[in-house]
PDB file of N, CA and C in Angstrom:
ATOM      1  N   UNK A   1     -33.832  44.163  62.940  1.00  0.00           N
ATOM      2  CA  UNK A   1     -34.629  43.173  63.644  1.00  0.00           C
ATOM      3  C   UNK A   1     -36.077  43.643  63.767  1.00  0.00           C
ATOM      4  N   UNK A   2     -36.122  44.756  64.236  1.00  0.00           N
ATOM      5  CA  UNK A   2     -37.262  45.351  64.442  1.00  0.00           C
ATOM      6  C   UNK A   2     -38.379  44.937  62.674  1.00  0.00           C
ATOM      7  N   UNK A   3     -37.868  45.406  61.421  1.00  0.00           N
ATOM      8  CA  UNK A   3     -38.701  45.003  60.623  1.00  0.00           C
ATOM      9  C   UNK A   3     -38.385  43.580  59.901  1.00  0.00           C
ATOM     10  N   UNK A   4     -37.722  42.368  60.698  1.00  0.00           N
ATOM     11  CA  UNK A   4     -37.749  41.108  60.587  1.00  0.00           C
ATOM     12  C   UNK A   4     -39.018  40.552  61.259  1.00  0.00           C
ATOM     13  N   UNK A   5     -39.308  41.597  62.602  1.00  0.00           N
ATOM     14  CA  UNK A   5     -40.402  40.599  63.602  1.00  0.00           C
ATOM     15  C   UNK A   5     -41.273  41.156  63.243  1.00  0.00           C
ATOM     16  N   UNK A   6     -41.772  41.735  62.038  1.00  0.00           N
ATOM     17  CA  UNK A   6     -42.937  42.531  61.607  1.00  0.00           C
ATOM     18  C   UNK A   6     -43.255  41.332  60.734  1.00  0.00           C
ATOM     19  N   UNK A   7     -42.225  40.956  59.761  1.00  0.00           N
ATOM     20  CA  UNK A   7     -42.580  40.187  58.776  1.00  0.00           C
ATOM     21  C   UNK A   7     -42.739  38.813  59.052  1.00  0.00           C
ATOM     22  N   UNK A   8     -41.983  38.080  60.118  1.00  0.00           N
ATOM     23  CA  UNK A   8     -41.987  36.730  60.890  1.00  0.00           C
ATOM     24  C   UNK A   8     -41.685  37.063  62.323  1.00  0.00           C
ATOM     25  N   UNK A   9     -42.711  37.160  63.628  1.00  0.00           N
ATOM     26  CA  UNK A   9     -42.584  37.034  64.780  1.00  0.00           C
ATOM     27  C   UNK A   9     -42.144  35.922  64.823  1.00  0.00           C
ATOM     28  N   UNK A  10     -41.613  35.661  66.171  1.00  0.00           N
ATOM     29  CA  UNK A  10     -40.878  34.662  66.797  1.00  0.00           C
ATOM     30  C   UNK A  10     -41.130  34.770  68.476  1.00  0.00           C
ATOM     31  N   UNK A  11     -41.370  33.904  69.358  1.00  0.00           N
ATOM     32  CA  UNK A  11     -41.197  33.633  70.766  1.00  0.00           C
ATOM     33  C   UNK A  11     -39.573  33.971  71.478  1.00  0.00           C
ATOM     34  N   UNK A  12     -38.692  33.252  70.141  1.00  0.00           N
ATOM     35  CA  UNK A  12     -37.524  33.548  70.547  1.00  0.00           C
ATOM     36  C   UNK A  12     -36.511  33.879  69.021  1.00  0.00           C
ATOM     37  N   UNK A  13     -35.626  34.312  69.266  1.00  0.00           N
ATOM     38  CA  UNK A  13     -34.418  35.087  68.285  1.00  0.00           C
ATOM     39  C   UNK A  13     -33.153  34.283  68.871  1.00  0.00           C
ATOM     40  N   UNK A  14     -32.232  33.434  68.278  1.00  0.00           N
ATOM     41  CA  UNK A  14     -31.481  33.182  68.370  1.00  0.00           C
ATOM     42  C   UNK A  14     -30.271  33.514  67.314  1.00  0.00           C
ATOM     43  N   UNK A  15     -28.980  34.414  68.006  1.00  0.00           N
ATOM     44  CA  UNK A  15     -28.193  35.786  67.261  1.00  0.00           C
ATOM     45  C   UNK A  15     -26.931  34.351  67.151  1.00  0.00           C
ATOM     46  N   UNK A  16     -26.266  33.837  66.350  1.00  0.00           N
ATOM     47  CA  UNK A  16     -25.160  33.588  65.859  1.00  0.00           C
ATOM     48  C   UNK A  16     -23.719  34.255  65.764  1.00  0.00           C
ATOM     49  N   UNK A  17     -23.640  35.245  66.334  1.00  0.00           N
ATOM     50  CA  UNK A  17     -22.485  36.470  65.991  1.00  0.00           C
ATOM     51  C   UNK A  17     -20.640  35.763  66.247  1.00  0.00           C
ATOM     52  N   UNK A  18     -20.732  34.843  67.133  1.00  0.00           N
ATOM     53  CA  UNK A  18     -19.169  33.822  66.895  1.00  0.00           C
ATOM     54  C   UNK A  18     -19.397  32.952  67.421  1.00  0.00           C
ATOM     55  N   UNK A  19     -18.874  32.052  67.150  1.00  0.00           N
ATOM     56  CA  UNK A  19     -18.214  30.554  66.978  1.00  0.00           C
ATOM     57  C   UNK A  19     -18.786  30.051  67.804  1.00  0.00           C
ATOM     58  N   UNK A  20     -19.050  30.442  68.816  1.00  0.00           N
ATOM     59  CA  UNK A  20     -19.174  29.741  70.483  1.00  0.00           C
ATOM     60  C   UNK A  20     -21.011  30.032  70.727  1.00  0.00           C
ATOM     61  N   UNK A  21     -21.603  30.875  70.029  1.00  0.00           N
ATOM     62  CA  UNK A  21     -22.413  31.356  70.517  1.00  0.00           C
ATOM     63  C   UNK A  21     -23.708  30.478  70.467  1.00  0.00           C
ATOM     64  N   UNK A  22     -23.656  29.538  69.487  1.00  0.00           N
ATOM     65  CA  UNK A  22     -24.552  28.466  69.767  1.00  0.00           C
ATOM     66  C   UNK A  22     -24.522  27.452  70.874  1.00  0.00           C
ATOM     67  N   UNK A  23     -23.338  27.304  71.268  1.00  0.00           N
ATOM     68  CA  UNK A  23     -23.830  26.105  72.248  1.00  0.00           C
ATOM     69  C   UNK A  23     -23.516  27.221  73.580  1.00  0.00           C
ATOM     70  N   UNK A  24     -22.597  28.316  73.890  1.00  0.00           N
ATOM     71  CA  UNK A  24     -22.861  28.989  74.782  1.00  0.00           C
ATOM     72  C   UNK A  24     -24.387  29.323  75.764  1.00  0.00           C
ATOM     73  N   UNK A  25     -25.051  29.410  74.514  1.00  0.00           N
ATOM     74  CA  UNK A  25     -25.895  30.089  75.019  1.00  0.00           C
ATOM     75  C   UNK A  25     -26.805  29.073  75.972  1.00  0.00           C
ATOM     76  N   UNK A  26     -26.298  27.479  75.746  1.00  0.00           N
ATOM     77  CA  UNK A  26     -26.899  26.773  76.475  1.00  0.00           C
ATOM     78  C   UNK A  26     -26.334  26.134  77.732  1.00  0.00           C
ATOM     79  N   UNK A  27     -25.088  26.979  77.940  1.00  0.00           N
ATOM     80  CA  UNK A  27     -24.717  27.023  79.473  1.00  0.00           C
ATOM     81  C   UNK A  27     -25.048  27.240  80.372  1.00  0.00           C
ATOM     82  N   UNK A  28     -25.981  26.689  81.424  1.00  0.00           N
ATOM     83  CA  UNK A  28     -26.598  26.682  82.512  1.00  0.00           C
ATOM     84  C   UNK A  28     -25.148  27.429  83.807  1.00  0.00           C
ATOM     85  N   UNK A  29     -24.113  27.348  83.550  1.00  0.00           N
ATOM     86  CA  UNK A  29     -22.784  27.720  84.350  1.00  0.00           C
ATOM     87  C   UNK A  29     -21.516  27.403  83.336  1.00  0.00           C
ATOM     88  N   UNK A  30     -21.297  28.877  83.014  1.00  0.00           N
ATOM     89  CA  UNK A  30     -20.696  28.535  81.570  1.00  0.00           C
ATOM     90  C   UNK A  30     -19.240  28.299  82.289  1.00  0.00           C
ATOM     91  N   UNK A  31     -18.769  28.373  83.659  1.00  0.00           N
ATOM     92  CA  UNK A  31     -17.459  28.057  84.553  1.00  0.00           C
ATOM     93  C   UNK A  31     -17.411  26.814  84.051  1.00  0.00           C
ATOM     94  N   UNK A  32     -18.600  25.452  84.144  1.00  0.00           N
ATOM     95  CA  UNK A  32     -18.298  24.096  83.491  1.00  0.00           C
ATOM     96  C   UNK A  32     -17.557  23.828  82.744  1.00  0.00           C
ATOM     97  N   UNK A  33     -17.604  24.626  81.857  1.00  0.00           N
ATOM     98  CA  UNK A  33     -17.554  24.021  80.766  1.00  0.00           C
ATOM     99  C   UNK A  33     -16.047  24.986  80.345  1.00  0.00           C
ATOM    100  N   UNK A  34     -16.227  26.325  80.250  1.00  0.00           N
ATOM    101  CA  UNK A  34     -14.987  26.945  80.092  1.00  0.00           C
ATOM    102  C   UNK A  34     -14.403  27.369  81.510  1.00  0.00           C
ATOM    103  N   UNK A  35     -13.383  27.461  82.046  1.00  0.00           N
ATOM    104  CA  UNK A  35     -12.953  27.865  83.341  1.00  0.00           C
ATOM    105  C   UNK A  35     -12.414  28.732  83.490  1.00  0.00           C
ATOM    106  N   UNK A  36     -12.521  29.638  84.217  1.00  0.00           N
ATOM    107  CA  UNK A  36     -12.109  31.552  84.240  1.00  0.00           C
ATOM    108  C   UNK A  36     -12.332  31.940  83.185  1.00  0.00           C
ATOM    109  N   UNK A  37     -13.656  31.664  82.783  1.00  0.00           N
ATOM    110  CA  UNK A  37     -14.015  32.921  81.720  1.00  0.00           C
ATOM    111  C   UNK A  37     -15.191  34.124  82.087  1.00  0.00           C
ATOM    112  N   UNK A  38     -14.484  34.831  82.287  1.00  0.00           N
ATOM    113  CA  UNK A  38     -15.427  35.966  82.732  1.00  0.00           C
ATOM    114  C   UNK A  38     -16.439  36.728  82.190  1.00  0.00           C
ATOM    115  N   UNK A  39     -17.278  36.891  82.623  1.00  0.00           N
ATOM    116  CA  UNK A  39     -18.761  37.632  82.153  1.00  0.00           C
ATOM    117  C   UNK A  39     -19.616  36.548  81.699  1.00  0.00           C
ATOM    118  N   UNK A  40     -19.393  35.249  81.814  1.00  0.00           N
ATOM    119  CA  UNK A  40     -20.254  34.180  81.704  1.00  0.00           C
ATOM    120  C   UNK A  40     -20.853  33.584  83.054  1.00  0.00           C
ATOM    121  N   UNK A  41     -21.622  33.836  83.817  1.00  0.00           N
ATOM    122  CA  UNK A  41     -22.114  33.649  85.270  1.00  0.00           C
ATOM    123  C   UNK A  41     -22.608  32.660  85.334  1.00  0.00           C
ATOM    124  N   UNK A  42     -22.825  32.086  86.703  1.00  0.00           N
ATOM    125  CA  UNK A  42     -24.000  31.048  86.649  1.00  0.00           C
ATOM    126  C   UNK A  42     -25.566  32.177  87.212  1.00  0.00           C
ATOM    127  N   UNK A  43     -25.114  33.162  86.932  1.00  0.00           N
ATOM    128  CA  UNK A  43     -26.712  34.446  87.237  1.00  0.00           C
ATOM    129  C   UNK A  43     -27.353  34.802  85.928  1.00  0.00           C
ATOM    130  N   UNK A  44     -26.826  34.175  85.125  1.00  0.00           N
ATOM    131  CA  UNK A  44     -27.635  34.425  83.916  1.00  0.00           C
ATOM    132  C   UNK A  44     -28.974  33.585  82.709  1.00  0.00           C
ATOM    133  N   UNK A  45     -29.358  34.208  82.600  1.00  0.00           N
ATOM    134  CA  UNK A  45     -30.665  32.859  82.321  1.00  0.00           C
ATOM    135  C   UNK A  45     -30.205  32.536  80.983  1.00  0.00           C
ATOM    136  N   UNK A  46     -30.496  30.969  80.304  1.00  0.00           N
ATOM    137  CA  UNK A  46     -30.010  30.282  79.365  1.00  0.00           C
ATOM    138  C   UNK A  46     -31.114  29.492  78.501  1.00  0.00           C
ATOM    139  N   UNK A  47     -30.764  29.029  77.465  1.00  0.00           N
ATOM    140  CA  UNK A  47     -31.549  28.081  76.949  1.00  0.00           C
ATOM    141  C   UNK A  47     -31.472  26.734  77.165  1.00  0.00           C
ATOM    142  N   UNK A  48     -32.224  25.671  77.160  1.00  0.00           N
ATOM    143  CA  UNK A  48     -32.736  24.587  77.268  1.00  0.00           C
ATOM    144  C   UNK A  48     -33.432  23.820  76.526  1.00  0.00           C
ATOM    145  N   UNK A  49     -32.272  23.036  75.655  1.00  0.00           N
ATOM    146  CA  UNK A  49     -33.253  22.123  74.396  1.00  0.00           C
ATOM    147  C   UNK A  49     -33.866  20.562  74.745  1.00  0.00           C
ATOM    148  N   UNK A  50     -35.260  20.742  74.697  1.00  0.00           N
ATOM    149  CA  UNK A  50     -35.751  19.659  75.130  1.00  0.00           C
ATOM    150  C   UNK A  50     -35.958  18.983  73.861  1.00  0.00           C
ATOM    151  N   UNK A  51     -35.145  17.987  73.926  1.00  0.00           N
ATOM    152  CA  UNK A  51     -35.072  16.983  72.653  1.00  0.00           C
ATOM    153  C   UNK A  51     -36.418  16.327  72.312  1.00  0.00           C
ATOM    154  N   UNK A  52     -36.796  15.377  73.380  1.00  0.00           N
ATOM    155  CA  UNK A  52     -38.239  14.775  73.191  1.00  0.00           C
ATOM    156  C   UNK A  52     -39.272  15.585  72.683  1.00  0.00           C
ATOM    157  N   UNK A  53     -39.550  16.723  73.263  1.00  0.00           N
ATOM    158  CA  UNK A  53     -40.704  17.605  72.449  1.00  0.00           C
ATOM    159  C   UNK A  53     -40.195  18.400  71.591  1.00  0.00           C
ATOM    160  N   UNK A  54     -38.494  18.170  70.893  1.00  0.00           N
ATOM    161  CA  UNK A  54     -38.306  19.218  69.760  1.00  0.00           C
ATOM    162  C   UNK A  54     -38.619  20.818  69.849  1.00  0.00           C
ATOM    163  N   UNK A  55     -37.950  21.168  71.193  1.00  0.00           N
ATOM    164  CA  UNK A  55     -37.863  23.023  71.348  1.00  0.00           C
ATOM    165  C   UNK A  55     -37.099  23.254  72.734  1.00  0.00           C
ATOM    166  N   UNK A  56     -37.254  24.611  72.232  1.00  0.00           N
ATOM    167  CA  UNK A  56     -36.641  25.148  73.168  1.00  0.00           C
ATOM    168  C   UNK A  56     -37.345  25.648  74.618  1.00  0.00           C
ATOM    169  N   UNK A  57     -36.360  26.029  75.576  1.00  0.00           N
ATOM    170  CA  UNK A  57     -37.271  26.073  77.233  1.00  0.00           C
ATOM    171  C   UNK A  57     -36.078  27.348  77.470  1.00  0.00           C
ATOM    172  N   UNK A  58     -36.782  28.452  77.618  1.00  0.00           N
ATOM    173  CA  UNK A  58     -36.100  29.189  78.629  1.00  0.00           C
ATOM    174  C   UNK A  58     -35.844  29.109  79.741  1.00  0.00           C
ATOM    175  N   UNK A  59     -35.095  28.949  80.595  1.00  0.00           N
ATOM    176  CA  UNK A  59     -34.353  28.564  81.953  1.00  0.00           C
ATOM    177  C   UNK A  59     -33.956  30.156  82.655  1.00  0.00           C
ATOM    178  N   UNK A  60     -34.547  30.007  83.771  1.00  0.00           N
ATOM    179  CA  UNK A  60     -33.742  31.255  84.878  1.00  0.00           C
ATOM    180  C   UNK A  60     -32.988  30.908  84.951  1.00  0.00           C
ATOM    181  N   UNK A  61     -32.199  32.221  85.880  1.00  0.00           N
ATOM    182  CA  UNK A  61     -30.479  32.225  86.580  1.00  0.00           C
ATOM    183  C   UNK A  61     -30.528  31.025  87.685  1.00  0.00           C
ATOM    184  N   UNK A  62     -29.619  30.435  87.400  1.00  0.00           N
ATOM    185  CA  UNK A  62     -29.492  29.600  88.091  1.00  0.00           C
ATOM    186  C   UNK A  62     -29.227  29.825  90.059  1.00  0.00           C
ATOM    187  N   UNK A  63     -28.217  31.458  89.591  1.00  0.00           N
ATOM    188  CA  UNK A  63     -28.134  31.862  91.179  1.00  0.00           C
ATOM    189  C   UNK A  63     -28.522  33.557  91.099  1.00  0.00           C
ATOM    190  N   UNK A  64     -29.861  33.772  91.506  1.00  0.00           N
ATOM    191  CA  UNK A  64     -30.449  35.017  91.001  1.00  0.00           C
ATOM    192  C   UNK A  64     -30.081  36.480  92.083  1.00  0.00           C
ATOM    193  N   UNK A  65     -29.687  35.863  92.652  1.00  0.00           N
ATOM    194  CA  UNK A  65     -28.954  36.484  93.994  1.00  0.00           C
ATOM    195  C   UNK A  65     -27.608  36.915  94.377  1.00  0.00           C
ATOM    196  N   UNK A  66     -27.284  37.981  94.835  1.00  0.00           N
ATOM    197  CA  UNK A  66     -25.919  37.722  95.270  1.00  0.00           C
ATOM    198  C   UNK A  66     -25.329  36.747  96.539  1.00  0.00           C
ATOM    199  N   UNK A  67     -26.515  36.811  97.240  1.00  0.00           N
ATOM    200  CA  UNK A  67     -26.304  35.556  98.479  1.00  0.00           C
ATOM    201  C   UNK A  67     -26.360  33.806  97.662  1.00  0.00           C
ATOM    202  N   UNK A  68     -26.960  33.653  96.688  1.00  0.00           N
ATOM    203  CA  UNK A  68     -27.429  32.323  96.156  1.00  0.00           C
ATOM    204  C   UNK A  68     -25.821  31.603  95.464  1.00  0.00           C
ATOM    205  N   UNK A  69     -24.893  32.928  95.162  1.00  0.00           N
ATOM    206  CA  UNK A  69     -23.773  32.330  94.246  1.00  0.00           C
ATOM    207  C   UNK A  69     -22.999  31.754  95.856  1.00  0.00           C
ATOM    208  N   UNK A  70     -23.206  31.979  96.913  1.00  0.00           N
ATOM    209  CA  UNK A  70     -22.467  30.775  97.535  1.00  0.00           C
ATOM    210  C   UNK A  70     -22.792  28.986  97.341  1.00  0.00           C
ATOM    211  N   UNK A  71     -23.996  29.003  96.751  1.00  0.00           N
ATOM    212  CA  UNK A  71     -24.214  27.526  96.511  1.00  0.00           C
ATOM    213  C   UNK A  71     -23.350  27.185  95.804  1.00  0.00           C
ATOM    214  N   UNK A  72     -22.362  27.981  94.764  1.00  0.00           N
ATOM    215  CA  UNK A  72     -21.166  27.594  94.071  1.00  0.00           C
ATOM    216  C   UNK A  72     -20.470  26.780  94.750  1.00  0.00           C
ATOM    217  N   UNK A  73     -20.379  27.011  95.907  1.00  0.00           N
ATOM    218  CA  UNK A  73     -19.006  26.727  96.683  1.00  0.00           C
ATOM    219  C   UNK A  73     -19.344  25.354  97.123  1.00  0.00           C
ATOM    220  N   UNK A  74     -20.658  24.908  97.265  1.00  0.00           N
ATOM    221  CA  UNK A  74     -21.348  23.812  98.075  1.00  0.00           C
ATOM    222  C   UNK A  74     -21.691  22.538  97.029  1.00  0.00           C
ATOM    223  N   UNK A  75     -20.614  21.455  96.969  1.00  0.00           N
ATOM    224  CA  UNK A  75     -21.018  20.495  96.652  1.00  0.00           C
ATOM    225  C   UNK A  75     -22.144  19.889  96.036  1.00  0.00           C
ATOM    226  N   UNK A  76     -22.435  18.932  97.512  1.00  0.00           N
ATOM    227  CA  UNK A  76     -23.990  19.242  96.964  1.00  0.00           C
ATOM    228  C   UNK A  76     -24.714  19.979  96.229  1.00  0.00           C
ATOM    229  N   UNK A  77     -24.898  21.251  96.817  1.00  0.00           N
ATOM    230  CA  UNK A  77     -25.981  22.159  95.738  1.00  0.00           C
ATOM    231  C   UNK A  77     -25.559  21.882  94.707  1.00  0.00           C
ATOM    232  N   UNK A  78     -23.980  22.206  93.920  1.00  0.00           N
ATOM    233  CA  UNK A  78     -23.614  22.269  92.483  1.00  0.00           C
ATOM    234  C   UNK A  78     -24.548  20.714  92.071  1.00  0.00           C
ATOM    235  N   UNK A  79     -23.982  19.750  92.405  1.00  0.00           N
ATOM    236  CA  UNK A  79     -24.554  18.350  91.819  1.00  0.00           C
ATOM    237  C   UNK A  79     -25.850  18.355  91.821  1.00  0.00           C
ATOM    238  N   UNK A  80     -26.537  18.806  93.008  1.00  0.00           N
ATOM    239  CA  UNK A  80     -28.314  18.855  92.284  1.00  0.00           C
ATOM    240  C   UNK A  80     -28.752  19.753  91.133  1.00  0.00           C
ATOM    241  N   UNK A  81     -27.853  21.176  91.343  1.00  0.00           N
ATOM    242  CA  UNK A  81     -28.219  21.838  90.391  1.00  0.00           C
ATOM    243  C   UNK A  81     -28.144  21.424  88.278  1.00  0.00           C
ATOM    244  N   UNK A  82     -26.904  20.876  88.887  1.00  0.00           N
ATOM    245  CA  UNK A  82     -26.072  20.594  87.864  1.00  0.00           C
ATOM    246  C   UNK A  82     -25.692  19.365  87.160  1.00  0.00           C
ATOM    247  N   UNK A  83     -26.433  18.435  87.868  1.00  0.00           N
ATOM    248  CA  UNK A  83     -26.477  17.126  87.335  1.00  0.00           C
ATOM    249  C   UNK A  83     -26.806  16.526  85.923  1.00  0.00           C
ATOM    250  N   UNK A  84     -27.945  17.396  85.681  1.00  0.00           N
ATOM    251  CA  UNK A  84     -28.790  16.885  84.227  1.00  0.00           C
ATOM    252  C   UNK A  84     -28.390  18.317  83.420  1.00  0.00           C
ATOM    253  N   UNK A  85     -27.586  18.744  83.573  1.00  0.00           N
ATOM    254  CA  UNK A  85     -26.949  19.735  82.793  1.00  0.00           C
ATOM    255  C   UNK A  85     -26.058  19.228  81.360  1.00  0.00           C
ATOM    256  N   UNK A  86     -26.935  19.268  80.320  1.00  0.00           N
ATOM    257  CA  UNK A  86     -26.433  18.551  78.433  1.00  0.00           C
ATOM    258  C   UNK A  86     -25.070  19.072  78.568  1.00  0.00           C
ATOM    259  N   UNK A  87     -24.876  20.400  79.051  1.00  0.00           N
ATOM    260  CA  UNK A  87     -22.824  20.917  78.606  1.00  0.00           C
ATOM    261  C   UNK A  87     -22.209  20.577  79.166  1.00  0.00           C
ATOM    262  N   UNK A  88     -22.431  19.943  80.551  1.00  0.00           N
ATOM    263  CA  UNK A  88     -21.771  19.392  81.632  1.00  0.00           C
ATOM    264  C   UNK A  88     -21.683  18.015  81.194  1.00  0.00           C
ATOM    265  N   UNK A  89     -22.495  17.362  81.019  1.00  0.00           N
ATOM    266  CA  UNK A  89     -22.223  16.032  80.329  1.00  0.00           C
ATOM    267  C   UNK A  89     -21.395  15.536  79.174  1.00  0.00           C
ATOM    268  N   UNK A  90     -21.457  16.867  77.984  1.00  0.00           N
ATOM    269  CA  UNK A  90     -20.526  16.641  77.363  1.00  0.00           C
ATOM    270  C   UNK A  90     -19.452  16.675  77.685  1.00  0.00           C
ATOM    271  N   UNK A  91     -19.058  17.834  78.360  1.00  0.00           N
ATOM    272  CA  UNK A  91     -17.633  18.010  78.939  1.00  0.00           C
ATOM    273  C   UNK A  91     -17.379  16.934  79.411  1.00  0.00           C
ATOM    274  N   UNK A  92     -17.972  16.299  79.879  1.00  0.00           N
ATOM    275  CA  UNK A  92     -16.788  15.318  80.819  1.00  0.00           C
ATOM    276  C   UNK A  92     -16.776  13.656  80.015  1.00  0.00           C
ATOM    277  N   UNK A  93     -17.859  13.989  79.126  1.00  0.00           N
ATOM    278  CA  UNK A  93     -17.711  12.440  78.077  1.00  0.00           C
ATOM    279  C   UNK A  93     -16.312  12.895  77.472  1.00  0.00           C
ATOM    280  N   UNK A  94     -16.145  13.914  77.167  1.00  0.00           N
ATOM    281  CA  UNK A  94     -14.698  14.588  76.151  1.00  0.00           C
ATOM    282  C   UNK A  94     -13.762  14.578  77.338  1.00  0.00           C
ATOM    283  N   UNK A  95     -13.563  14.393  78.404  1.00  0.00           N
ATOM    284  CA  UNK A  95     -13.006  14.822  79.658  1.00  0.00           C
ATOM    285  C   UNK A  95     -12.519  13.081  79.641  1.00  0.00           C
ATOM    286  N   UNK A  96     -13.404  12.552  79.906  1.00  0.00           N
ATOM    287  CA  UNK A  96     -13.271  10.968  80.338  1.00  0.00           C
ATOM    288  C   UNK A  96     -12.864  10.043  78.929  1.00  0.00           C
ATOM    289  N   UNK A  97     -13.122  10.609  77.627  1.00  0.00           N
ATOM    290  CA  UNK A  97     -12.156   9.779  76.323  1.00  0.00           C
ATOM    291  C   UNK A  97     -10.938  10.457  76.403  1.00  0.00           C
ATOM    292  N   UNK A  98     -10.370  11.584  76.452  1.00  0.00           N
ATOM    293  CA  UNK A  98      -9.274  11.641  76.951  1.00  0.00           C
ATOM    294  C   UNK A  98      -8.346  11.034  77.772  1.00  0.00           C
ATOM    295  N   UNK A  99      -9.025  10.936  78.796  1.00  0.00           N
ATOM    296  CA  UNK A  99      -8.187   9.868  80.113  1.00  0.00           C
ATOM    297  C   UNK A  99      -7.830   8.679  79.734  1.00  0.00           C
ATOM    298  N   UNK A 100      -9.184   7.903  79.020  1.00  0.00           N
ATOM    299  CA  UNK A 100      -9.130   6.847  78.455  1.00  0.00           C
ATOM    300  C   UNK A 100      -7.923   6.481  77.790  1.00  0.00           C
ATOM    301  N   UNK A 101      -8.504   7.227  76.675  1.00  0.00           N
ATOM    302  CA  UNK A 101      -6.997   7.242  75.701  1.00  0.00           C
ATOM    303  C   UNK A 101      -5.586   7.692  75.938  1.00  0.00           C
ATOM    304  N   UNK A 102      -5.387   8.491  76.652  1.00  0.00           N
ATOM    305  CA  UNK A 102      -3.939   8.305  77.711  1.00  0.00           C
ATOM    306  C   UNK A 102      -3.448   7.188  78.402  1.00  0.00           C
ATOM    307  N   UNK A 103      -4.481   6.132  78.429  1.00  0.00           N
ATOM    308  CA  UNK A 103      -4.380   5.142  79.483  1.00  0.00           C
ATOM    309  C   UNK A 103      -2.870   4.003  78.555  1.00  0.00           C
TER     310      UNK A 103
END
């Protein structure tokens, strides 16, 4: 890497290494989306693709604190936090054609 960013710098490096790791990495609370998977926090900072201007947005931890991960627990907070969250939305469009189609 080191003599890749000699020859083409970059702002950001995005690593491919398995399956998951592309849209992972744009888990704002990767619990959403996968459930009990561990070492995926909502304390970890993520990416953010802003479609309209075509790039990417680095995003802080969502709970940068060890006191802040009680907002987990709090309703509310989750839904403000988590409302306009792209993985969360998918999940539950795939969540809600399921149901559908059981119906």
């Amino acid at each position: 890497m080191l003599k890749e960013e000699k020859r083409a710098p970059a702002e950001f490096i995005i690593f491919n290494i398995f399956d998951d790791d592309h849209f992972r990495n744009l888990d704002s609370w990767r619990n959403i989306r996968v459930p009990n998977t561990s070492g995926h926090r909502a304390d970890a900072a993520y990416v953010a693709v802003n479609v309209k201007d075509g790039r990417f947005e680095e995003r802080p931890n969502v709970c940068p604190t060890p006191e802040s991960v009680y907002g987990l627990c709090d309703l509310d907070w989750v839904t403000e936090k988590f409302q306009d969250d792209f993985a969360l939305q998918i999940m539950l469009a795939h969540l809600n054609a399921k149901t559908k189609n059981r119906s």
